[in-house]
C-alpha atoms as a PDB file:
ATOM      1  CA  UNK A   1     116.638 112.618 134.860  1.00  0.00           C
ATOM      2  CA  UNK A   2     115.424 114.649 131.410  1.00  0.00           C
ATOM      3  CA  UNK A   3     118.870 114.255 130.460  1.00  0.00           C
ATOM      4  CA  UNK A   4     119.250 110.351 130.511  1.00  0.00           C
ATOM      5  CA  UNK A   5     115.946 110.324 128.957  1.00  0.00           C
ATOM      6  CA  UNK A   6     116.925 112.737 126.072  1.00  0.00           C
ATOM      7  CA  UNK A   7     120.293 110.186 125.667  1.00  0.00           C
ATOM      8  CA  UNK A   8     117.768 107.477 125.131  1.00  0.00           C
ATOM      9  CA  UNK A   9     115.587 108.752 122.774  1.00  0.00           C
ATOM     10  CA  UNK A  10     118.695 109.679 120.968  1.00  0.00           C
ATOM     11  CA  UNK A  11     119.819 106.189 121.500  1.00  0.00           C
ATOM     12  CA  UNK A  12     116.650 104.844 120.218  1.00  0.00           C
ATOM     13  CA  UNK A  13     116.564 107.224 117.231  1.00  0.00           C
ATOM     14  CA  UNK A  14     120.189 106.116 116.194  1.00  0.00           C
ATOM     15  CA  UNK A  15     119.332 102.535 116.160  1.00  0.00           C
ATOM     16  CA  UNK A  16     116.148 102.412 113.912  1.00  0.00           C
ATOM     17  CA  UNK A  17     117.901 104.514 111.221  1.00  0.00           C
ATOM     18  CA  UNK A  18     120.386 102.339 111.454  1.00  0.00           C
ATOM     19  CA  UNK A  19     117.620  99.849 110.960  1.00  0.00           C
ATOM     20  CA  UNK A  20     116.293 101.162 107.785  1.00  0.00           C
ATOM     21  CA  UNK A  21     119.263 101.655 106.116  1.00  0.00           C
ATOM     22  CA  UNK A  22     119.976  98.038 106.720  1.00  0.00           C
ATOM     23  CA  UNK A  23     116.843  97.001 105.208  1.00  0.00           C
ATOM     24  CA  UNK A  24     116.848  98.735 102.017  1.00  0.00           C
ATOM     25  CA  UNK A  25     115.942  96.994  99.002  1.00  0.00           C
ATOM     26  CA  UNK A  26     119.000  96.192  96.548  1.00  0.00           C
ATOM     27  CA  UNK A  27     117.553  95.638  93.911  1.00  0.00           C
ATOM     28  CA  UNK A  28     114.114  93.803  92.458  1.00  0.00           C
ATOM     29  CA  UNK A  29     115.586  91.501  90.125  1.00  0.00           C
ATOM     30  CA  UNK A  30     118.488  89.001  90.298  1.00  0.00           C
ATOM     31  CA  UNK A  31     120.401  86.408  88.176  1.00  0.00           C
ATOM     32  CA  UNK A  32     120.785  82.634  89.405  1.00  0.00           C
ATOM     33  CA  UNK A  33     121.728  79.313  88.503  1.00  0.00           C
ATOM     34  CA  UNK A  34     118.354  77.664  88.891  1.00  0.00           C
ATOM     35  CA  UNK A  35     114.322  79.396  89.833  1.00  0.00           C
ATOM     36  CA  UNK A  36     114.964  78.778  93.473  1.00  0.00           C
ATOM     37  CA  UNK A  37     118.539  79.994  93.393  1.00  0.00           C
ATOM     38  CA  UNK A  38     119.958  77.079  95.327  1.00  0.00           C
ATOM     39  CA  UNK A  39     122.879  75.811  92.744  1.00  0.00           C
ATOM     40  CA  UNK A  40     126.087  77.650  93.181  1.00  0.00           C
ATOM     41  CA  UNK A  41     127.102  79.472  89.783  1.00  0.00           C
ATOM     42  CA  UNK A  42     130.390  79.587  90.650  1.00  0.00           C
ATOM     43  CA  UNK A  43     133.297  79.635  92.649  1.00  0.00           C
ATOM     44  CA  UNK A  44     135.507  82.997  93.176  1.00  0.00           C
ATOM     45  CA  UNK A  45     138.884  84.082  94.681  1.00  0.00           C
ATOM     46  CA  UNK A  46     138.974  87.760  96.371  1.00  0.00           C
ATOM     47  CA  UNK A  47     141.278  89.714  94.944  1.00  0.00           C
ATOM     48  CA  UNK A  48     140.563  92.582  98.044  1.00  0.00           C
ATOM     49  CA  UNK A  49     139.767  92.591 101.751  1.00  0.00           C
ATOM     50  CA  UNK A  50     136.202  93.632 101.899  1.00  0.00           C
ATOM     51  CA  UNK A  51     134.262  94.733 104.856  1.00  0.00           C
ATOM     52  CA  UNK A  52     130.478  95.830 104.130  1.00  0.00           C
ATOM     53  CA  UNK A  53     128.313  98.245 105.254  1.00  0.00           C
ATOM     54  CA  UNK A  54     125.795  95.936 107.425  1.00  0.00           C
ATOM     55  CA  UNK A  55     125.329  92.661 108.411  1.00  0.00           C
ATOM     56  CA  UNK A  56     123.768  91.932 105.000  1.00  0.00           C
ATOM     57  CA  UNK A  57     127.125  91.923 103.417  1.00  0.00           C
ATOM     58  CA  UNK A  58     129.730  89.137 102.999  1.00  0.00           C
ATOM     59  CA  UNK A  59     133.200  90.214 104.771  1.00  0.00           C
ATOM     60  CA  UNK A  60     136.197  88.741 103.617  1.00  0.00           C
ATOM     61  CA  UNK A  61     140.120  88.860 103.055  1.00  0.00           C
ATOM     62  CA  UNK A  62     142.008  88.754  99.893  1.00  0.00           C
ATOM     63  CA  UNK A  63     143.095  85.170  98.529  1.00  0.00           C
ATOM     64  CA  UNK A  64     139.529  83.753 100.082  1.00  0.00           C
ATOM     65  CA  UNK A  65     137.429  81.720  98.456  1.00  0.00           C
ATOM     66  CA  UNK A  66     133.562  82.552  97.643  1.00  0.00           C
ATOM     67  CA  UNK A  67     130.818  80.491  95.977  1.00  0.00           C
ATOM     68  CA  UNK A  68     128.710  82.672  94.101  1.00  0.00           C
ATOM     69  CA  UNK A  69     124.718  81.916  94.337  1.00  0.00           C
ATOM     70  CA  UNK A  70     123.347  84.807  92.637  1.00  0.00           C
ATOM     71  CA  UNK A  71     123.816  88.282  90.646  1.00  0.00           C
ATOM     72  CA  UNK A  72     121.740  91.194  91.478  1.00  0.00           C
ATOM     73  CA  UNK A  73     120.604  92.548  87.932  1.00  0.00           C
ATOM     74  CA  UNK A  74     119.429  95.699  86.170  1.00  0.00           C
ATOM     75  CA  UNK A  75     118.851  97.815  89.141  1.00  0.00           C
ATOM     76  CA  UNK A  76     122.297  97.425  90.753  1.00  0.00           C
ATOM     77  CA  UNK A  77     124.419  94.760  88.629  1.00  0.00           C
ATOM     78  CA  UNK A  78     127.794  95.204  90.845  1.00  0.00           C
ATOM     79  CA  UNK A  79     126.638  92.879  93.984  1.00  0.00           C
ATOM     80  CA  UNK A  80     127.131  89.364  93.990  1.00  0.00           C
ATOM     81  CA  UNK A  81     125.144  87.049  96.572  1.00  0.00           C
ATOM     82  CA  UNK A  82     127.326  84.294  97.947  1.00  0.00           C
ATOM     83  CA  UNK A  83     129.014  82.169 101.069  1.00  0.00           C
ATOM     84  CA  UNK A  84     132.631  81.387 102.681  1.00  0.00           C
ATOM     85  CA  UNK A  85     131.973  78.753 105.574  1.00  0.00           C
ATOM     86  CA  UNK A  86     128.989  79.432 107.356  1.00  0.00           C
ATOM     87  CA  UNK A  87     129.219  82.965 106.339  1.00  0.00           C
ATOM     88  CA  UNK A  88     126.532  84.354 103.331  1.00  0.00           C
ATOM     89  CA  UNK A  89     125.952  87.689 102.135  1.00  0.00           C
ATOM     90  CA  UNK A  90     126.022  90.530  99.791  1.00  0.00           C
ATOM     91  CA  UNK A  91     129.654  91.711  97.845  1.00  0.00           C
ATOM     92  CA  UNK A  92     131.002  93.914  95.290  1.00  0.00           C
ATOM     93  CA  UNK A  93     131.814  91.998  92.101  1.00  0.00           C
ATOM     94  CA  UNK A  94     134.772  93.974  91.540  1.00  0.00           C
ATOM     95  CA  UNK A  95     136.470  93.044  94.687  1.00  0.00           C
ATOM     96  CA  UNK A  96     136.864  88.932  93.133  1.00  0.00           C
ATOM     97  CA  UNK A  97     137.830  87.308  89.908  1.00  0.00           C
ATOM     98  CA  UNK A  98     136.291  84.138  88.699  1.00  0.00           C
ATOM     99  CA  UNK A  99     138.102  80.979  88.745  1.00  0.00           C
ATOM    100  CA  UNK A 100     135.363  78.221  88.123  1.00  0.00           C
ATOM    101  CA  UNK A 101     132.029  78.725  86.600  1.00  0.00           C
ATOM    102  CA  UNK A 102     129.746  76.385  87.537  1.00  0.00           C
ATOM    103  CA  UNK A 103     126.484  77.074  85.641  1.00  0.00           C
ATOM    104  CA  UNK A 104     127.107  78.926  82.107  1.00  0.00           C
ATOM    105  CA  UNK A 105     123.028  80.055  81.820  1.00  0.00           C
ATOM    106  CA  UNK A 106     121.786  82.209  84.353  1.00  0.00           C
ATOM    107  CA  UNK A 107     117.979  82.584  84.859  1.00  0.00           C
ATOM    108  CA  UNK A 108     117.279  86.194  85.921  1.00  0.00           C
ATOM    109  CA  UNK A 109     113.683  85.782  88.976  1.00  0.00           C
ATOM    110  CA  UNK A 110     112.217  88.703  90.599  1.00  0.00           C
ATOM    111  CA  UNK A 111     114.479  89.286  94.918  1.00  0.00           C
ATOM    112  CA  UNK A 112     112.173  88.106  97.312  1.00  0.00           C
ATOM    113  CA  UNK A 113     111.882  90.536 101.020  1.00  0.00           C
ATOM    114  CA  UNK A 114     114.005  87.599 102.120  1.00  0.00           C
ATOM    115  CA  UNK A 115     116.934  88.499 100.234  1.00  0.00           C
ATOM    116  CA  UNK A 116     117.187  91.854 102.295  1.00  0.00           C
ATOM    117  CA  UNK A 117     117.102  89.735 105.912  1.00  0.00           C
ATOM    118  CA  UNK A 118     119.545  91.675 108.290  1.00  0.00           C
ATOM    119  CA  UNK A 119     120.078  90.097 111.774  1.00  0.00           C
ATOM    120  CA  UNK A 120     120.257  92.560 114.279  1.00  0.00           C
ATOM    121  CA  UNK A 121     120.806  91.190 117.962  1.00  0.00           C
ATOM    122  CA  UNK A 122     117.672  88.486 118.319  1.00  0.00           C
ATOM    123  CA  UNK A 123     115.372  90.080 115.760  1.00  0.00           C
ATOM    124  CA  UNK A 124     115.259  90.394 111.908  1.00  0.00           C
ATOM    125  CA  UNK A 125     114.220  92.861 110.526  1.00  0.00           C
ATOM    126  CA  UNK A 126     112.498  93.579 106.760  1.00  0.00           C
ATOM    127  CA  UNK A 127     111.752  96.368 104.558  1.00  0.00           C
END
């Protein structure tokens, strides 16, 4: 009996740093196309399959095509913030090249907790 309960607590220990790693802040500041960061700034092509870390992150395979909706800036400028289909989340700039820019000014606003929203099974979980 100790030993299925030691397998849980392991089990349980697992999943919530699993948890926090998931929920760890990118970075405070982004760029966007507009305050609210609604308008698309651009559309992209992947140049390389890309499968992220956690559910935060955008998957994709090369040749697909991504609409950009914001930069993260100064703390970590190498994520992008965008959506294929129904799909949105983080990627690696360097893994697409831009074929249409959209909006030519970006307007750099402070990453709400929001931004860091990881699904896990039913519940969502924050920083």
């Amino acid at each position: 009996m100790s030993r299925i309960l030691d397998q849980r607590i392991l089990l349980l220990v697992i999943s919530f740093s699993t948890s926090l790693r998931s929920t760890k802040v990118l970075s405070e500041w982004k760029k966007c196309g507009d305050q609210e960061c609604e308008t698309a700034m651009s559309r992209v092509q992947a140049t390389a399959d890309y499968l992220g870390p956690d559910c935060r992150y955008l998957n994709f395979k090369t040749g697909e095509e991504i609409m950009v909706y914001s930069k993260l800036s100064r703390k970590n400028e190498n994520l992008w913030t965008g959506s294929k289909g129904k799909d949105f989340g983080y990627f690696p700039k360097d893994a697409v090249k831009v074929e249409e820019v959209f909006i030519a000014e970006e307007v750099e606003v402070l990453t709400k907790e929001t931004d860091f929203l990881c699904l896990h099974g039913d519940k969502y979980t924050f920083e």
